[in-house]
Protein backbone atom coordinates (compact mmCIF):
# COMPACT_ATOMS: atom_id res chain seq x y z
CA UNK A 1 23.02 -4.48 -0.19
CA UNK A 2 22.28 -2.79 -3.31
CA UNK A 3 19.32 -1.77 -5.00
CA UNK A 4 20.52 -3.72 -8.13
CA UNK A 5 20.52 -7.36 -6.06
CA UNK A 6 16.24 -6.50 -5.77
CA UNK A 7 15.75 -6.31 -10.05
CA UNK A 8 14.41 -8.82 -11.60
CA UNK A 9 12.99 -8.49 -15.37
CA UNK A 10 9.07 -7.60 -15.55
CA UNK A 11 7.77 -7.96 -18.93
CA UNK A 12 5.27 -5.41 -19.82
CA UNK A 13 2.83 -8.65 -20.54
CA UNK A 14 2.62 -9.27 -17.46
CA UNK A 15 1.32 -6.21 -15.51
CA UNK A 16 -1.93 -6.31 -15.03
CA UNK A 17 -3.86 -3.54 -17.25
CA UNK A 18 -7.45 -5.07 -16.01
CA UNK A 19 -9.44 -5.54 -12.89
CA UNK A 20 -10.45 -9.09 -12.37
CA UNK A 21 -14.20 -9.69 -11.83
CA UNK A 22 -15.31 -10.93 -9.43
CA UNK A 23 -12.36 -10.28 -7.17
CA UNK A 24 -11.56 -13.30 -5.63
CA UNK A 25 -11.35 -14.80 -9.02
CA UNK A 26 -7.77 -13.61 -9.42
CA UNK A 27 -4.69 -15.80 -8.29
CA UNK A 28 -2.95 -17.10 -5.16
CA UNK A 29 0.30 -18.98 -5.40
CA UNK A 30 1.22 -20.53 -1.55
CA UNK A 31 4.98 -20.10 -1.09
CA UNK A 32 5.14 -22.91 1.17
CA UNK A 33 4.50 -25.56 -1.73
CA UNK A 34 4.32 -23.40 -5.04
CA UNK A 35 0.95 -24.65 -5.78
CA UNK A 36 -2.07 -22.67 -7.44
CA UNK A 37 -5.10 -21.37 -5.97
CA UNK A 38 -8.02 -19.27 -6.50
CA UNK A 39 -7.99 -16.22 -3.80
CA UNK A 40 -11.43 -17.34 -3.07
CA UNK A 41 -10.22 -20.16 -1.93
CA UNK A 42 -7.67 -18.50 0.66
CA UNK A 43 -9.46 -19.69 3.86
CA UNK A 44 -8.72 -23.14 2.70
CA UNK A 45 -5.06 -22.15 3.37
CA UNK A 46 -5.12 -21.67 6.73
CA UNK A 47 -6.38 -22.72 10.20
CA UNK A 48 -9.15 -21.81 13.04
CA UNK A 49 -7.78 -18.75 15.37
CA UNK A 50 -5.08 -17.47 12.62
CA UNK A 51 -6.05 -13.72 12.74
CA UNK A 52 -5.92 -11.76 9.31
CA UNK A 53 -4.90 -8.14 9.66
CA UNK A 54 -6.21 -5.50 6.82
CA UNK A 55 -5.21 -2.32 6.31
CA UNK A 56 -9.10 -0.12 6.43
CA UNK A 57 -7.67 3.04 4.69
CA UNK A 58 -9.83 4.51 1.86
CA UNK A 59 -7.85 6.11 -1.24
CA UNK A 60 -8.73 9.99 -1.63
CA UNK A 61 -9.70 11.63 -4.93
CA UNK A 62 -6.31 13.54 -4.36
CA UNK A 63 -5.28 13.34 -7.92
CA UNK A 64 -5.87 17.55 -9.04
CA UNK A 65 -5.83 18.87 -12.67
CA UNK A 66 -6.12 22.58 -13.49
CA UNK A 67 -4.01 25.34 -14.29
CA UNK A 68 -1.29 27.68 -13.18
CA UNK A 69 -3.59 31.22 -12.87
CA UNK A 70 -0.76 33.35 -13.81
CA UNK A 71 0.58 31.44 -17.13
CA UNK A 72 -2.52 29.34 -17.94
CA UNK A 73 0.12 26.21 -17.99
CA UNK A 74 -1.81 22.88 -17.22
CA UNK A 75 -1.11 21.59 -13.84
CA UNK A 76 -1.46 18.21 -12.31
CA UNK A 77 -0.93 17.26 -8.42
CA UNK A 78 -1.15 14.48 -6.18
CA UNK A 79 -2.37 15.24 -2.74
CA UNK A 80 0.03 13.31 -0.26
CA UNK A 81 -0.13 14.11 3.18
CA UNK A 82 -2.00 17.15 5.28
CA UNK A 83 1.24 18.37 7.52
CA UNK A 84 0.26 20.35 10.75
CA UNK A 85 0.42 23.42 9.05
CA UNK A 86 -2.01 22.48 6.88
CA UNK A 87 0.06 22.62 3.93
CA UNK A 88 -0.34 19.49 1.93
CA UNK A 89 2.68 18.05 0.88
CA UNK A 90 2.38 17.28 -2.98
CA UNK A 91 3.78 15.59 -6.18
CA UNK A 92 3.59 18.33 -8.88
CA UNK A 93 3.73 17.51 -12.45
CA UNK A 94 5.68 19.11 -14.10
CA UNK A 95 7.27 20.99 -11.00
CA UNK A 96 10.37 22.51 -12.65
CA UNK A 97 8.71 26.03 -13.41
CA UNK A 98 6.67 26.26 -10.32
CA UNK A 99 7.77 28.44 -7.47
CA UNK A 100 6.59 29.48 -3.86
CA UNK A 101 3.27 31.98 -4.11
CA UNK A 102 2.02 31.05 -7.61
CA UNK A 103 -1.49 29.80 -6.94
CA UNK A 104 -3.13 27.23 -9.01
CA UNK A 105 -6.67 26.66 -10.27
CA UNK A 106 -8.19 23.76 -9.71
CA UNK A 107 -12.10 23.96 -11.09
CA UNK A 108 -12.80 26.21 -8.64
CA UNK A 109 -10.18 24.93 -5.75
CA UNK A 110 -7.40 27.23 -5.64
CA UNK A 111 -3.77 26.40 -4.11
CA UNK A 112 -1.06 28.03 -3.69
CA UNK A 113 2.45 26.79 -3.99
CA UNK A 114 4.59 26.92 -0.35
CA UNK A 115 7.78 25.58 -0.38
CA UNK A 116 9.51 23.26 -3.53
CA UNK A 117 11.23 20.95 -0.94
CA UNK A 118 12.72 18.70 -3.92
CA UNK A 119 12.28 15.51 -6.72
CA UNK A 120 8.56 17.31 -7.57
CA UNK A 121 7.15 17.69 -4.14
CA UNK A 122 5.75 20.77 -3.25
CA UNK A 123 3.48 22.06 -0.40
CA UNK A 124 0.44 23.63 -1.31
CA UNK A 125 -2.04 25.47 1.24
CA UNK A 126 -5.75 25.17 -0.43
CA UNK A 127 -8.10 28.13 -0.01
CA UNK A 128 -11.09 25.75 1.39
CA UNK A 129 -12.67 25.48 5.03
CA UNK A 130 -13.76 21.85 4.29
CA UNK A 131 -10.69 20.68 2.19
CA UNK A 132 -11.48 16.85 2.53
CA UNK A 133 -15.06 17.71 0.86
CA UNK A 134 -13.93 20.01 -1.85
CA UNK A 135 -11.33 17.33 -3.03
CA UNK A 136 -13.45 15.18 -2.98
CA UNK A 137 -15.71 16.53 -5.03
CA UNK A 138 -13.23 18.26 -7.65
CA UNK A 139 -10.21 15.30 -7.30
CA UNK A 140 -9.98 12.10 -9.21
CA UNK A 141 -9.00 8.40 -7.53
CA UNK A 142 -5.04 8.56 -8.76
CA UNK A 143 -4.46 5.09 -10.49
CA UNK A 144 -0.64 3.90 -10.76
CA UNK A 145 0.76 5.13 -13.48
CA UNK A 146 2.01 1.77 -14.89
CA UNK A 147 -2.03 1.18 -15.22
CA UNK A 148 -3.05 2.32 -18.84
CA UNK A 149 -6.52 -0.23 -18.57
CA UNK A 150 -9.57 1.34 -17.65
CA UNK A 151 -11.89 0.91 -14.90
CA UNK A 152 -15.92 0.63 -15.37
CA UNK A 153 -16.03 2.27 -11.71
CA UNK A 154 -13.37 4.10 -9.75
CA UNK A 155 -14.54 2.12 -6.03
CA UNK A 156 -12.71 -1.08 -8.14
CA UNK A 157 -9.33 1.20 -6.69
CA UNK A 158 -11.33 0.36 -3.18
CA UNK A 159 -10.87 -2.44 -0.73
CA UNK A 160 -14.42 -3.80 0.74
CA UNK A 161 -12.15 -2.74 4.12
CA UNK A 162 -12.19 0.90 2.72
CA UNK A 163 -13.52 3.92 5.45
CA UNK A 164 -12.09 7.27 5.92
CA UNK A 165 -9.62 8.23 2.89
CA UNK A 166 -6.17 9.53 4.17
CA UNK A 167 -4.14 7.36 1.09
CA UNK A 168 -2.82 8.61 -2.23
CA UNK A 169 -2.87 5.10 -3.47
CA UNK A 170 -4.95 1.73 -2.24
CA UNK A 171 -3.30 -1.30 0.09
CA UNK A 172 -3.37 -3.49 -3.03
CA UNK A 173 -3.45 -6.76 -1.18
CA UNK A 174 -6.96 -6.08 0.14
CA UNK A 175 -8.77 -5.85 -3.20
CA UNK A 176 -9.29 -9.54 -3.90
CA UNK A 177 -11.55 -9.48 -0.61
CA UNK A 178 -15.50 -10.16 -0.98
CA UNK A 179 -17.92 -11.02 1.33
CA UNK A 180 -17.93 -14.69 -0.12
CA UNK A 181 -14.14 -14.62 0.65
CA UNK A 182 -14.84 -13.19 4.29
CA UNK A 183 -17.96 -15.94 4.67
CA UNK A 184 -15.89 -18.61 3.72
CA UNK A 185 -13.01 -16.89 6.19
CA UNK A 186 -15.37 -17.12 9.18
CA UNK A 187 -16.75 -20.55 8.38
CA UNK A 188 -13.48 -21.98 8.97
CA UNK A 189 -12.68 -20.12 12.15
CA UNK A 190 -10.32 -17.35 10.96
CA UNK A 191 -10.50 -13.92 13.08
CA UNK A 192 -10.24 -10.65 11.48
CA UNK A 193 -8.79 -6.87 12.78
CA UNK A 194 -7.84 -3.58 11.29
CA UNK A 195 -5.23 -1.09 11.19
CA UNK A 196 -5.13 1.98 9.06
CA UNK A 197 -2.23 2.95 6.98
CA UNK A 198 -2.17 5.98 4.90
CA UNK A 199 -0.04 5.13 1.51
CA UNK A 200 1.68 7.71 0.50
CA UNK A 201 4.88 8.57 -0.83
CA UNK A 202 6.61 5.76 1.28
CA UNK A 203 4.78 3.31 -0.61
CA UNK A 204 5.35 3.73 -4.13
CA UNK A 205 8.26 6.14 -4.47
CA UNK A 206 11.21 4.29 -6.56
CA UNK A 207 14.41 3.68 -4.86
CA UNK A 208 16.79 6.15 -6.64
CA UNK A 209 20.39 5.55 -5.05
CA UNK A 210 22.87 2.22 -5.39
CA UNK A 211 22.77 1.63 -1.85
CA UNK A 212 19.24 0.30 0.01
CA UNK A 213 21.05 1.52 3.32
CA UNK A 214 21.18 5.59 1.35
CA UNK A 215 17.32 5.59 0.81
CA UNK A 216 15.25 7.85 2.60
CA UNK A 217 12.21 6.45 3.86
CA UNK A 218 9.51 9.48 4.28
CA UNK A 219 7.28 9.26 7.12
CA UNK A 220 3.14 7.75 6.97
CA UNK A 221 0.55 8.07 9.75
CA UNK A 222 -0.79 4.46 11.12
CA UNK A 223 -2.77 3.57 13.62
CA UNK A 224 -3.54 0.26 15.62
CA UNK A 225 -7.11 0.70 17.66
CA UNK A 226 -7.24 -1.20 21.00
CA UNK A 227 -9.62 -3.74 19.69
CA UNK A 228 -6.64 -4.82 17.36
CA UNK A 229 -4.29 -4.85 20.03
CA UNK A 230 -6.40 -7.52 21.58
CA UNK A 231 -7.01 -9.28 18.99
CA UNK A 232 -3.09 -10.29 18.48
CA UNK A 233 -2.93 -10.88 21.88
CA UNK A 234 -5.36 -13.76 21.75
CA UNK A 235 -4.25 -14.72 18.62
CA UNK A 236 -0.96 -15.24 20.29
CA UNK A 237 -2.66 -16.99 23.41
CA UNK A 238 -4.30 -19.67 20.96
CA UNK A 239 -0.67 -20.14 19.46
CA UNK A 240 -1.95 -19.30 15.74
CA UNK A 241 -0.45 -17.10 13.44
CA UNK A 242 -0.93 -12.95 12.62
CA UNK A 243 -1.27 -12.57 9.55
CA UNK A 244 -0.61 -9.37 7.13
CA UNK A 245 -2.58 -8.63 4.51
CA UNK A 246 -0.16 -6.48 2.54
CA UNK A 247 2.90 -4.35 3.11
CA UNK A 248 1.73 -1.80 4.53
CA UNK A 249 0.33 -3.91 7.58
CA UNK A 250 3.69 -5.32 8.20
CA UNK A 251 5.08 -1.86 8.45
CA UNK A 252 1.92 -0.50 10.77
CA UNK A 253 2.37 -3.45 13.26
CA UNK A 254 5.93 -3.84 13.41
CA UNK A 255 6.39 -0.10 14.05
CA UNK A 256 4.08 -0.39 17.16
CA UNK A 257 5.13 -3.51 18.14
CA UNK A 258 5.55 -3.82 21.64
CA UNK A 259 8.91 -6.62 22.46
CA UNK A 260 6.51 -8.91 23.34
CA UNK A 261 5.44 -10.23 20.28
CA UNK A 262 1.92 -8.18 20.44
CA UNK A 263 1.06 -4.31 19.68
CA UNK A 264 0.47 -1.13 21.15
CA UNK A 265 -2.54 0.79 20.46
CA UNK A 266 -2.13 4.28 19.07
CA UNK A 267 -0.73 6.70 16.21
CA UNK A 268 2.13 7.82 14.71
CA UNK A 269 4.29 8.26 11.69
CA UNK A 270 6.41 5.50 10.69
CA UNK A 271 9.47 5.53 8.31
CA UNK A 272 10.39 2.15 9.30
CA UNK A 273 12.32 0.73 6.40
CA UNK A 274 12.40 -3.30 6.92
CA UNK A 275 15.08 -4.58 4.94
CA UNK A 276 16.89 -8.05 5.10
CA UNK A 277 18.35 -8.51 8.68
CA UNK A 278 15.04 -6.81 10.01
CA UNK A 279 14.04 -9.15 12.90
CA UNK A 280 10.24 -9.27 12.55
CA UNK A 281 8.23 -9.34 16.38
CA UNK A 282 4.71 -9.46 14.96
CA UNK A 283 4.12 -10.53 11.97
CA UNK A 284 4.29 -14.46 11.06
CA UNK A 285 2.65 -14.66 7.52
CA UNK A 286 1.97 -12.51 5.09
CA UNK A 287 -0.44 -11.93 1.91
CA UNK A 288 0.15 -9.47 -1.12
CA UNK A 289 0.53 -8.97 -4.06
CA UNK A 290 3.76 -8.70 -6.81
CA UNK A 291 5.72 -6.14 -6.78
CA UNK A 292 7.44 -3.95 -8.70
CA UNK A 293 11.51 -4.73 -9.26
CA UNK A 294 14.10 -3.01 -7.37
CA UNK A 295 11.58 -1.26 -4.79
CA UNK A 296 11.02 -1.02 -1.26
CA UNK A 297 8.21 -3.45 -0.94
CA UNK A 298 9.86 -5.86 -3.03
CA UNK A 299 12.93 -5.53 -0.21
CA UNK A 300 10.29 -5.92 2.40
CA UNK A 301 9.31 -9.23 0.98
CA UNK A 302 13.13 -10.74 0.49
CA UNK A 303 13.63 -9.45 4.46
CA UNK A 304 10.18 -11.31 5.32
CA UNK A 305 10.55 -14.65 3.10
CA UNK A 306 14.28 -14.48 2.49
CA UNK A 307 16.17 -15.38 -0.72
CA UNK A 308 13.71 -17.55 -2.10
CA UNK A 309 11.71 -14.24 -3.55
CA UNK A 310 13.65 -14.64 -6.44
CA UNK A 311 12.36 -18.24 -7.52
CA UNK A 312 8.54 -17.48 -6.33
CA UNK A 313 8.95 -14.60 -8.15
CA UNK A 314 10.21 -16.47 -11.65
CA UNK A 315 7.76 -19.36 -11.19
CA UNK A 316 4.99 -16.95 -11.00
CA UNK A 317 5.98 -14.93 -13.89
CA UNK A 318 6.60 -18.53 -16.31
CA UNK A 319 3.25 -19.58 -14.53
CA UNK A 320 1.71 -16.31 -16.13
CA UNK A 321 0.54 -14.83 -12.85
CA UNK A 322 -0.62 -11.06 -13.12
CA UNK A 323 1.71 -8.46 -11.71
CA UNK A 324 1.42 -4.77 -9.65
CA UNK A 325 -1.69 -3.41 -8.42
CA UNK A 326 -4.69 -5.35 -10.37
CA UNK A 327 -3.00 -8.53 -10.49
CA UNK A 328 -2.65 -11.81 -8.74
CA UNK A 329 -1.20 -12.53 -4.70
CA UNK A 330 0.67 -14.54 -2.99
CA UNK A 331 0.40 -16.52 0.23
CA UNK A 332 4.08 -16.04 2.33
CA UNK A 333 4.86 -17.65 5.75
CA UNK A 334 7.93 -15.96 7.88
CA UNK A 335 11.21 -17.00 7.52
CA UNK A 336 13.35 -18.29 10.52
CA UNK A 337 16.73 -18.41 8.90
């Protein structure tokens, strides 16, 4: 399979440069018969016992701007991942000039470049004792960079589901949430569990070769508590469905799947790629939102729902739904082909 067979033409019209408000006011087209709904009105979509999985990451102000000390050169990085060095591995803009032991200047936060591993990443240590309170006190919330809108606050780039930050960008699919969405969710009998993905590089990095099967999928810590583990299993016991909400769910439960069509409890880093021929073990249906062409969650999706992406995909766009991070969903059930 090649990366050209996932393209499909995005209009610049139709990426969403806005945050709807409220949130469940944006869009929800249901695969299974193409028809339009309000996400407010997701619980009227499904049925008592289904069990809707979220993703409970927060996104951390890891977006840095400051300067190189020894030129004066305006910096920019993106805080990715904290490796067990402590190094944080980083996307440096611009990275072609940089090399290991220049420090950079940060309002006060210094780092110092590490290693240049390759295609702008660098690892920086950061001269702090409490690094996840001195970025977040000097870092900004990093906003795609498709996004030129504004927001009136930067929590809008937060789900409601949002605790300890560990992600470089937010699990897009759980920002139409509210608590009138989650009232109307419990109301009709649908369970709820959480999982914690931290998006990072995996996530939004472009595919850059001709070949899906030659991209390298970096790895991202996830977690399933036991709670969650339970949850599934009763979900499976009442014969309803488990339900993602969002890509990076699918990933986090179908890397700790456990053959049996439930989880395990636990941590790790996954680099699962899913891909079509992936044989999915947990995950029966799945909400998100639209994706961007040619990329690895768009892949995800065709391996999930099969060919038919391509039509959901056109009838949104001539139906004027809103694309990418601020813009509409869509409601997707497994495919058994």
């Amino acid at each position: 399979m090649r990366v050209a067979d996932f393209h499909y033409d995005l209009p610049d019209t139709s990426i969403a440069q806005s945050a709807i408000e409220p949130r469940h006011d944006s869009r929800l087209l249901d695969s299974r018969d193409m028809s339009d709904h309000r996400f407010l009105d997701l619980a009227d979509l499904l049925e008592p016992e289904d069990l809707l999985v979220v993703n409970n990451t927060r996104v951390r102000r890891a977006r840095l701007v400051g300067r190189r000390v020894d030129t004066g050169g305006k910096v920019e990085l993106l805080l990715l991942d904290r490796r067990n060095d402590g190094w944080w591995d980083s996307l440096a803009r611009p990275s072609r000039r940089l090399r290991p032991g220049i420090v950079l200047d940060f309002d006060g936060l210094s780092a110092t470049v590490e290693t240049i591993p390759d295609g702008g990443m660098v690892a920086v240590s950061l001269d702090s004792d409490d690094e996840e309170a001195v970025i977040g006190s000097t870092g900004s919330i990093p906003l795609p960079p498709y996004f030129t809108g504004t927001l009136p606050d930067a929590d809008r780039y937060q789900t409601i589901f949002a605790r300890e930050p560990g992600s470089a960008a937010a699990p897009t699919a759980g920002l139409h949430f509210t608590d009138e969405v989650l009232a109307r969710l419990d109301e009709r009998g649908v369970n709820m569990t959480t999982v914690d993905l931290h998006v990072s590089l995996d996530t939004f990095r472009p595919m850059s070769v001709d070949d899906i099967e030659d991209h390298e999928m970096h790895t991202e810590w996830c977690s399933v508590p036991v709670e969650s583990v339970a949850r599934i299993a009763d979900t499976r016991g009442a014969g309803a469905k488990v339900m993602a909400v969002g890509t990076t769910v699918v990933r986090t439960l179908e890397s700790m799947a456990d053959g049996r069509g439930g989880v395990r409890s636990g941590s790790h880093r996954t680099d699962v790629f899913i891909r079509p021929g992936y044989e999915f073990k947990v995950v029966d249906a799945l909400i998100t939102n639209f994706h961007m062409p040619s990329s690895t969650l768009l892949v995800l999706l065709a391996a999930f729902m099969g060919p038919g992406w391509r039509e959901l995909y056109e009838i949104a766009l001539a139906r004027g739904y809103r694309f990418l991070s601020f813009g509409d969903a869509m409601y997707v059930e497994r495919s058994h082909l």
